[in-house]
Every structure is written in C-alpha cells, then in structure tokens.
C-alpha atoms as a PDB file:
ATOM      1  CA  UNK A   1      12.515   1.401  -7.802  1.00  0.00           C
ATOM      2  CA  UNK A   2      11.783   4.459  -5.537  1.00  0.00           C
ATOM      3  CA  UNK A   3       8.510   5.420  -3.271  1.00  0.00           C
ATOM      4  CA  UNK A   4       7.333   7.716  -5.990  1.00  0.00           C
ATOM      5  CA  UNK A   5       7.642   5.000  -9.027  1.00  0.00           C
ATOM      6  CA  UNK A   6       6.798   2.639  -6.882  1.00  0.00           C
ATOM      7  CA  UNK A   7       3.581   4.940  -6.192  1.00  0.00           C
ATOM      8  CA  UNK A   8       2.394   5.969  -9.993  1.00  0.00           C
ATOM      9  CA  UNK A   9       3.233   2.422 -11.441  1.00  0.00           C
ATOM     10  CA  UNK A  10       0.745   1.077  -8.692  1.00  0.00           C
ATOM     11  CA  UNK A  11      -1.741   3.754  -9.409  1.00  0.00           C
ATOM     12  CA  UNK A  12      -2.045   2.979 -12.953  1.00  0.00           C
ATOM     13  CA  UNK A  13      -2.548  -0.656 -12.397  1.00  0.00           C
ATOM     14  CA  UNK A  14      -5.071  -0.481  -9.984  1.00  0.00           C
ATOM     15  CA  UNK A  15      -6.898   2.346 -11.713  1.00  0.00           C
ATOM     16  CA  UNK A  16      -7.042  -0.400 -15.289  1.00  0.00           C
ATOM     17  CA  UNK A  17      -8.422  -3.165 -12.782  1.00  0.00           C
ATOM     18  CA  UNK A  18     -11.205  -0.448 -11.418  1.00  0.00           C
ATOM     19  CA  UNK A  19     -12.143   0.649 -15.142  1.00  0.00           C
ATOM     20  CA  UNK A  20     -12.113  -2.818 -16.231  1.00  0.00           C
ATOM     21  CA  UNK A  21     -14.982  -3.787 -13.629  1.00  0.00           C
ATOM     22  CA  UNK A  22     -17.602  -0.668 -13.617  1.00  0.00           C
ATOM     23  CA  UNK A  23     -20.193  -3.085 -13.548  1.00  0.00           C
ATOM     24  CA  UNK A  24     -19.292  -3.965  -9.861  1.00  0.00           C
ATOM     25  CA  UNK A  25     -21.067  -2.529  -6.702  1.00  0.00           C
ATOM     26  CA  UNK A  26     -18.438  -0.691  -4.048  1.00  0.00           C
ATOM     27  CA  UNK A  27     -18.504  -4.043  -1.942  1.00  0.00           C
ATOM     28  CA  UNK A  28     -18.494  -6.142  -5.160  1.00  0.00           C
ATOM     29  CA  UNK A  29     -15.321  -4.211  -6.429  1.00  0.00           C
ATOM     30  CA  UNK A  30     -13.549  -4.889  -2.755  1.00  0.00           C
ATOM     31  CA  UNK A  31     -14.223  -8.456  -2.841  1.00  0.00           C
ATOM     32  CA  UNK A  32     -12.872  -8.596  -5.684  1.00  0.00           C
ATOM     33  CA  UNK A  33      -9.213  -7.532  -4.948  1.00  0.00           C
ATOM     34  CA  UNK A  34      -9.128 -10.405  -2.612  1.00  0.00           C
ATOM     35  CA  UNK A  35      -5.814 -12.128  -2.616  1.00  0.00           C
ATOM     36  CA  UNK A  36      -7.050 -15.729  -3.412  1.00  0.00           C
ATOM     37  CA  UNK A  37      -8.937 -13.902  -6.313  1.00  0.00           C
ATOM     38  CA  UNK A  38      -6.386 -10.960  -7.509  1.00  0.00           C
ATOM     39  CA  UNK A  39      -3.024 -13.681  -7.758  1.00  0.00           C
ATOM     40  CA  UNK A  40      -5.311 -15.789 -10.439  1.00  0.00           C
ATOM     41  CA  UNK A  41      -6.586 -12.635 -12.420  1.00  0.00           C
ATOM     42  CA  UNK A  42      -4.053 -10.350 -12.150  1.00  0.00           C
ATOM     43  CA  UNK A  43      -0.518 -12.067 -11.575  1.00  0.00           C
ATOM     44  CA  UNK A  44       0.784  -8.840 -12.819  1.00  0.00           C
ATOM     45  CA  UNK A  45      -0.641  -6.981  -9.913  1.00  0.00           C
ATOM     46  CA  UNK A  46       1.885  -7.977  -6.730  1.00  0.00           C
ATOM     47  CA  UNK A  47       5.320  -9.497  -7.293  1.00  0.00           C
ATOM     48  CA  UNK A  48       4.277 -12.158  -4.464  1.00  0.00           C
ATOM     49  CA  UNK A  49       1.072 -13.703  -6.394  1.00  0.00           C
ATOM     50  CA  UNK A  50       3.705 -15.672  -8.619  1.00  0.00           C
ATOM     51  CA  UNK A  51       5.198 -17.339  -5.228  1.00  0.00           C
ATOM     52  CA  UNK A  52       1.925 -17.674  -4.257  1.00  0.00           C
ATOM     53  CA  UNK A  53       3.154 -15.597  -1.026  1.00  0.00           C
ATOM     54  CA  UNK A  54       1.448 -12.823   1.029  1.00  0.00           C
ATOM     55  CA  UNK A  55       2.926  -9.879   2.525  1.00  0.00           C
ATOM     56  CA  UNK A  56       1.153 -10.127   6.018  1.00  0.00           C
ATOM     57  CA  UNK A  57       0.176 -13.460   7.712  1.00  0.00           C
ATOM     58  CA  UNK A  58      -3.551 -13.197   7.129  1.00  0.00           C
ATOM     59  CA  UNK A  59      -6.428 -15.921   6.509  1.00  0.00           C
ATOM     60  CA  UNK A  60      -8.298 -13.389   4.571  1.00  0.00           C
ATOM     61  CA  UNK A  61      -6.069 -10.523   3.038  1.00  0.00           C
ATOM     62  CA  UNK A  62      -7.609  -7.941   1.011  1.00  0.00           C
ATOM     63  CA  UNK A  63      -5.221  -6.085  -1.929  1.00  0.00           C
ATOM     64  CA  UNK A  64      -7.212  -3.193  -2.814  1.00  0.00           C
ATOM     65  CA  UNK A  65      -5.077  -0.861  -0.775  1.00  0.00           C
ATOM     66  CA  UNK A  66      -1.536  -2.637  -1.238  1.00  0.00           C
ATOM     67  CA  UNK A  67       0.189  -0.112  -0.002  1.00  0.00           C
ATOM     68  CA  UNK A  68      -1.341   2.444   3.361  1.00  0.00           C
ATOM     69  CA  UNK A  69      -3.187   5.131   3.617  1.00  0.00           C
ATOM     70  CA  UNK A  70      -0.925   6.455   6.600  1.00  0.00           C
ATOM     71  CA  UNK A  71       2.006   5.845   5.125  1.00  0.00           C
ATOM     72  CA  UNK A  72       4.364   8.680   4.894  1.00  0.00           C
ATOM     73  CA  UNK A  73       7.300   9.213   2.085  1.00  0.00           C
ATOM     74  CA  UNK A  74      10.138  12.134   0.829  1.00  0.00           C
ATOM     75  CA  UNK A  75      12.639  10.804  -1.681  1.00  0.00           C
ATOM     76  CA  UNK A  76      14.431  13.822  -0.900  1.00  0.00           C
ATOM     77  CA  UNK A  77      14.081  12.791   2.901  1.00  0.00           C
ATOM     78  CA  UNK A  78      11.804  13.920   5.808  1.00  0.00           C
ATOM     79  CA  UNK A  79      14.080  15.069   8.001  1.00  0.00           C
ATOM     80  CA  UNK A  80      17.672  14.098  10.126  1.00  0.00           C
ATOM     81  CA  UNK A  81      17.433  11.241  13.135  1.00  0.00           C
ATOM     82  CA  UNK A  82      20.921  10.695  14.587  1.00  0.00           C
ATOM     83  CA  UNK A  83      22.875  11.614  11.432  1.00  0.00           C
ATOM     84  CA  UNK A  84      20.518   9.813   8.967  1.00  0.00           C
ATOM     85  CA  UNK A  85      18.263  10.505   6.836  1.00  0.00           C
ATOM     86  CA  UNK A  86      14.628   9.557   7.646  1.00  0.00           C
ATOM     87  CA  UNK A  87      12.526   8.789   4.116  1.00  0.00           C
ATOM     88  CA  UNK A  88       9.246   7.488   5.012  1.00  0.00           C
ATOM     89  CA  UNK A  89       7.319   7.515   8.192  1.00  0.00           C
ATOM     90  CA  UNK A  90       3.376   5.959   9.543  1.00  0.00           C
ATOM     91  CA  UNK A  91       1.336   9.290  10.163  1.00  0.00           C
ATOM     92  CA  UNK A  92      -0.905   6.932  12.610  1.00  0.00           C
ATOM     93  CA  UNK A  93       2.820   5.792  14.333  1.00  0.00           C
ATOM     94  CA  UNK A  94       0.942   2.300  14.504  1.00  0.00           C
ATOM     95  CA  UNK A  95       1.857   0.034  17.056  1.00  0.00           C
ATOM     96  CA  UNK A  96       2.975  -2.347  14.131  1.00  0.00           C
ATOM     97  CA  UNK A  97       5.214  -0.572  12.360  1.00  0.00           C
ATOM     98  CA  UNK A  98       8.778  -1.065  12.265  1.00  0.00           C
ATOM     99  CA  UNK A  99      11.955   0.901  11.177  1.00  0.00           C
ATOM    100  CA  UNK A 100      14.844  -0.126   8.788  1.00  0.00           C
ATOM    101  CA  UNK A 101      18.140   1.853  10.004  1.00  0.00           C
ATOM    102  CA  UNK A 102      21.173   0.917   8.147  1.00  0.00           C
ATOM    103  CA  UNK A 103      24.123   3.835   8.502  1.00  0.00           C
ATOM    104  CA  UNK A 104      22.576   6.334   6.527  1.00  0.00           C
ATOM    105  CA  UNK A 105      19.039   6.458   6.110  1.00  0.00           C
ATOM    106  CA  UNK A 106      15.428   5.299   7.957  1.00  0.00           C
ATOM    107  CA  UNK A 107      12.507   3.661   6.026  1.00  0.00           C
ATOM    108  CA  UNK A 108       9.307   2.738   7.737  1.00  0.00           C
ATOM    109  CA  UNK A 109       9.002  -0.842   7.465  1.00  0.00           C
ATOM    110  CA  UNK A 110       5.046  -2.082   7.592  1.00  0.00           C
ATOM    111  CA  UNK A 111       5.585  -5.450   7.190  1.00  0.00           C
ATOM    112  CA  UNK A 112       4.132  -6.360  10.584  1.00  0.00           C
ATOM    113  CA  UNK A 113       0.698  -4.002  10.193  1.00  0.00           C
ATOM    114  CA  UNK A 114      -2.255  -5.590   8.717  1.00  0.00           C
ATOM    115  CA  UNK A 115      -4.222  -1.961   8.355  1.00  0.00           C
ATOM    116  CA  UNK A 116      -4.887  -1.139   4.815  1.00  0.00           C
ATOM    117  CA  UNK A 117      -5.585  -4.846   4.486  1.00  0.00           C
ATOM    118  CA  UNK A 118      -8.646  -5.373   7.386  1.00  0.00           C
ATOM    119  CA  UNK A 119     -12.007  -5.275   5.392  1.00  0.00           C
ATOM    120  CA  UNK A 120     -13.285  -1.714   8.196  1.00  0.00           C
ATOM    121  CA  UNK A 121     -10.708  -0.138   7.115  1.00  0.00           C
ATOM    122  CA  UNK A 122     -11.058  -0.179   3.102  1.00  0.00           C
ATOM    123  CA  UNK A 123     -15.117   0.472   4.056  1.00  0.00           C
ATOM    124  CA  UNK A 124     -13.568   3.182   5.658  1.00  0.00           C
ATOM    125  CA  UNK A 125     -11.167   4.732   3.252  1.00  0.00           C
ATOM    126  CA  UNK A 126     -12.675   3.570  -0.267  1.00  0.00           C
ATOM    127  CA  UNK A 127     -12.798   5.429  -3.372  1.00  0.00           C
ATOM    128  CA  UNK A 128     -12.514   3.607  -6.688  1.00  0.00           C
ATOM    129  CA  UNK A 129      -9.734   6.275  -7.485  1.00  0.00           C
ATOM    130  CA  UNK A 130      -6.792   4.753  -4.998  1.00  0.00           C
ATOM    131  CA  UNK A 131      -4.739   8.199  -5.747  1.00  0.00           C
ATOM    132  CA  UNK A 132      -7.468   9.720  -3.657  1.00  0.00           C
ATOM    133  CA  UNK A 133      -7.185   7.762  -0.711  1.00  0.00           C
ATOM    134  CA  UNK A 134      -3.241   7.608  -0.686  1.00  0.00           C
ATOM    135  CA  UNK A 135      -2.844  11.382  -1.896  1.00  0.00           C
ATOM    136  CA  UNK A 136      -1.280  12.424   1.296  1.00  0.00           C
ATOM    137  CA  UNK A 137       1.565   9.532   1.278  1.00  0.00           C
ATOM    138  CA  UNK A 138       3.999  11.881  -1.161  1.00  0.00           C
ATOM    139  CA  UNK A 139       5.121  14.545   1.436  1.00  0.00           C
ATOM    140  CA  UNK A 140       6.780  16.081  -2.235  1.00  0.00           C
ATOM    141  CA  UNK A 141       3.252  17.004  -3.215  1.00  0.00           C
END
C-alpha cells in the first residue's frame, strides 16, 4: 500500500470513529483514541492492536494522530539525494527521525519520534476532521 492509500484509507476510518462519538467533548474525544482504549474498540483501526503491540515505546500513547502532522510525502518523489529518489521527508527535520536508504529510493522513517502521539501536541493540532490537520503531508496536493 502507498503513502496516498495509506493516507485516504486512514482518513475514512478515523473520520467513522469521530462521527460515531459526537456526543464527546474535544478532550473526551482525545481520550478516547487512547491505545489501551482504541485496540479493544476498534481492532480494525491499527494493524498492531491485534499483537497487542505499539509503534513507539510509550506508557501512555495516544492514536488520534497515527500518522504526523510534519510528515512529508510524493509518490512521484520529492526530489534526487545521491542518485535516489527521496519520497517522504519530516518538515520539522525532528531530532527523531530516521531515514530508510536502500539503492534506489529514501523514506523518512518515524519510528523513533513520539510527536503526534504526546497529549500538547494533539491539544495543539486538533480538529475532529484529521484531513485538516495532516492536509499538508501530500506534497501532490
């Protein structure tokens, strides 16, 4: 699956979970997406609730973001680095982030940054509509 289906798959699942709670407050609604919370009600949601795995080493991660705000992608590719092809980038260049190289192409790899997942940053950034927040991550758009 690439960024973009990836991206509007995601949308559409969060945005059914949102609709499905409008009875929430804003802080309510983030509590909600909790990890403990979202891998009993929504097993659908994340591949990793089934494992019963998360996808940073936190005590308390927070899955209303999944993926980051800051996060950068082209499907068609950003732009050349040493004769590859560079597909996603962090507009923030966090400290934490990583990148995959194999012989052809770069991914960002955000494995090791906890930032969409801290509770000051969703207070930050939230909207119920997650397409709002992440609408500058397709550099297609």
């Amino acid at each position: 699956m690439g960024y973009r289906d990836w991206f509007d798959n995601h949308a559409e699942k969060h945005a059914k979970i949102v609709e499905s709670l409008p009875h929430l407050s804003d802080k309510e609604l983030i509590e909600y997406f909790d990890f403990d919370n979202m891998k009993v009600k929504h097993p659908d949601f994340c591949p990793l609730y089934e494992k019963d795995k998360k996808c940073h080493d936190m005590d308390k991660l927070n899955c209303y973001f999944c993926s980051c705000m800051h996060f950068r992608f082209n499907e068609n590719g950003i732009n050349k680095v040493d004769n590859r092809t560079c597909y996603s980038y962090c507009s923030i260049n966090s400290s934490s982030h990583k990148l995959f190289k194999s012989d052809t192409a770069i991914h960002n790899d955000c494995s090791s940054c906890k930032v969409p997942h801290k509770g000051h940053v969703i207070d930050k950034y939230f909207s119920r509509d997650w397409r709002e927040v992440m609408n500058k991550c397709d550099e297609n758009i």
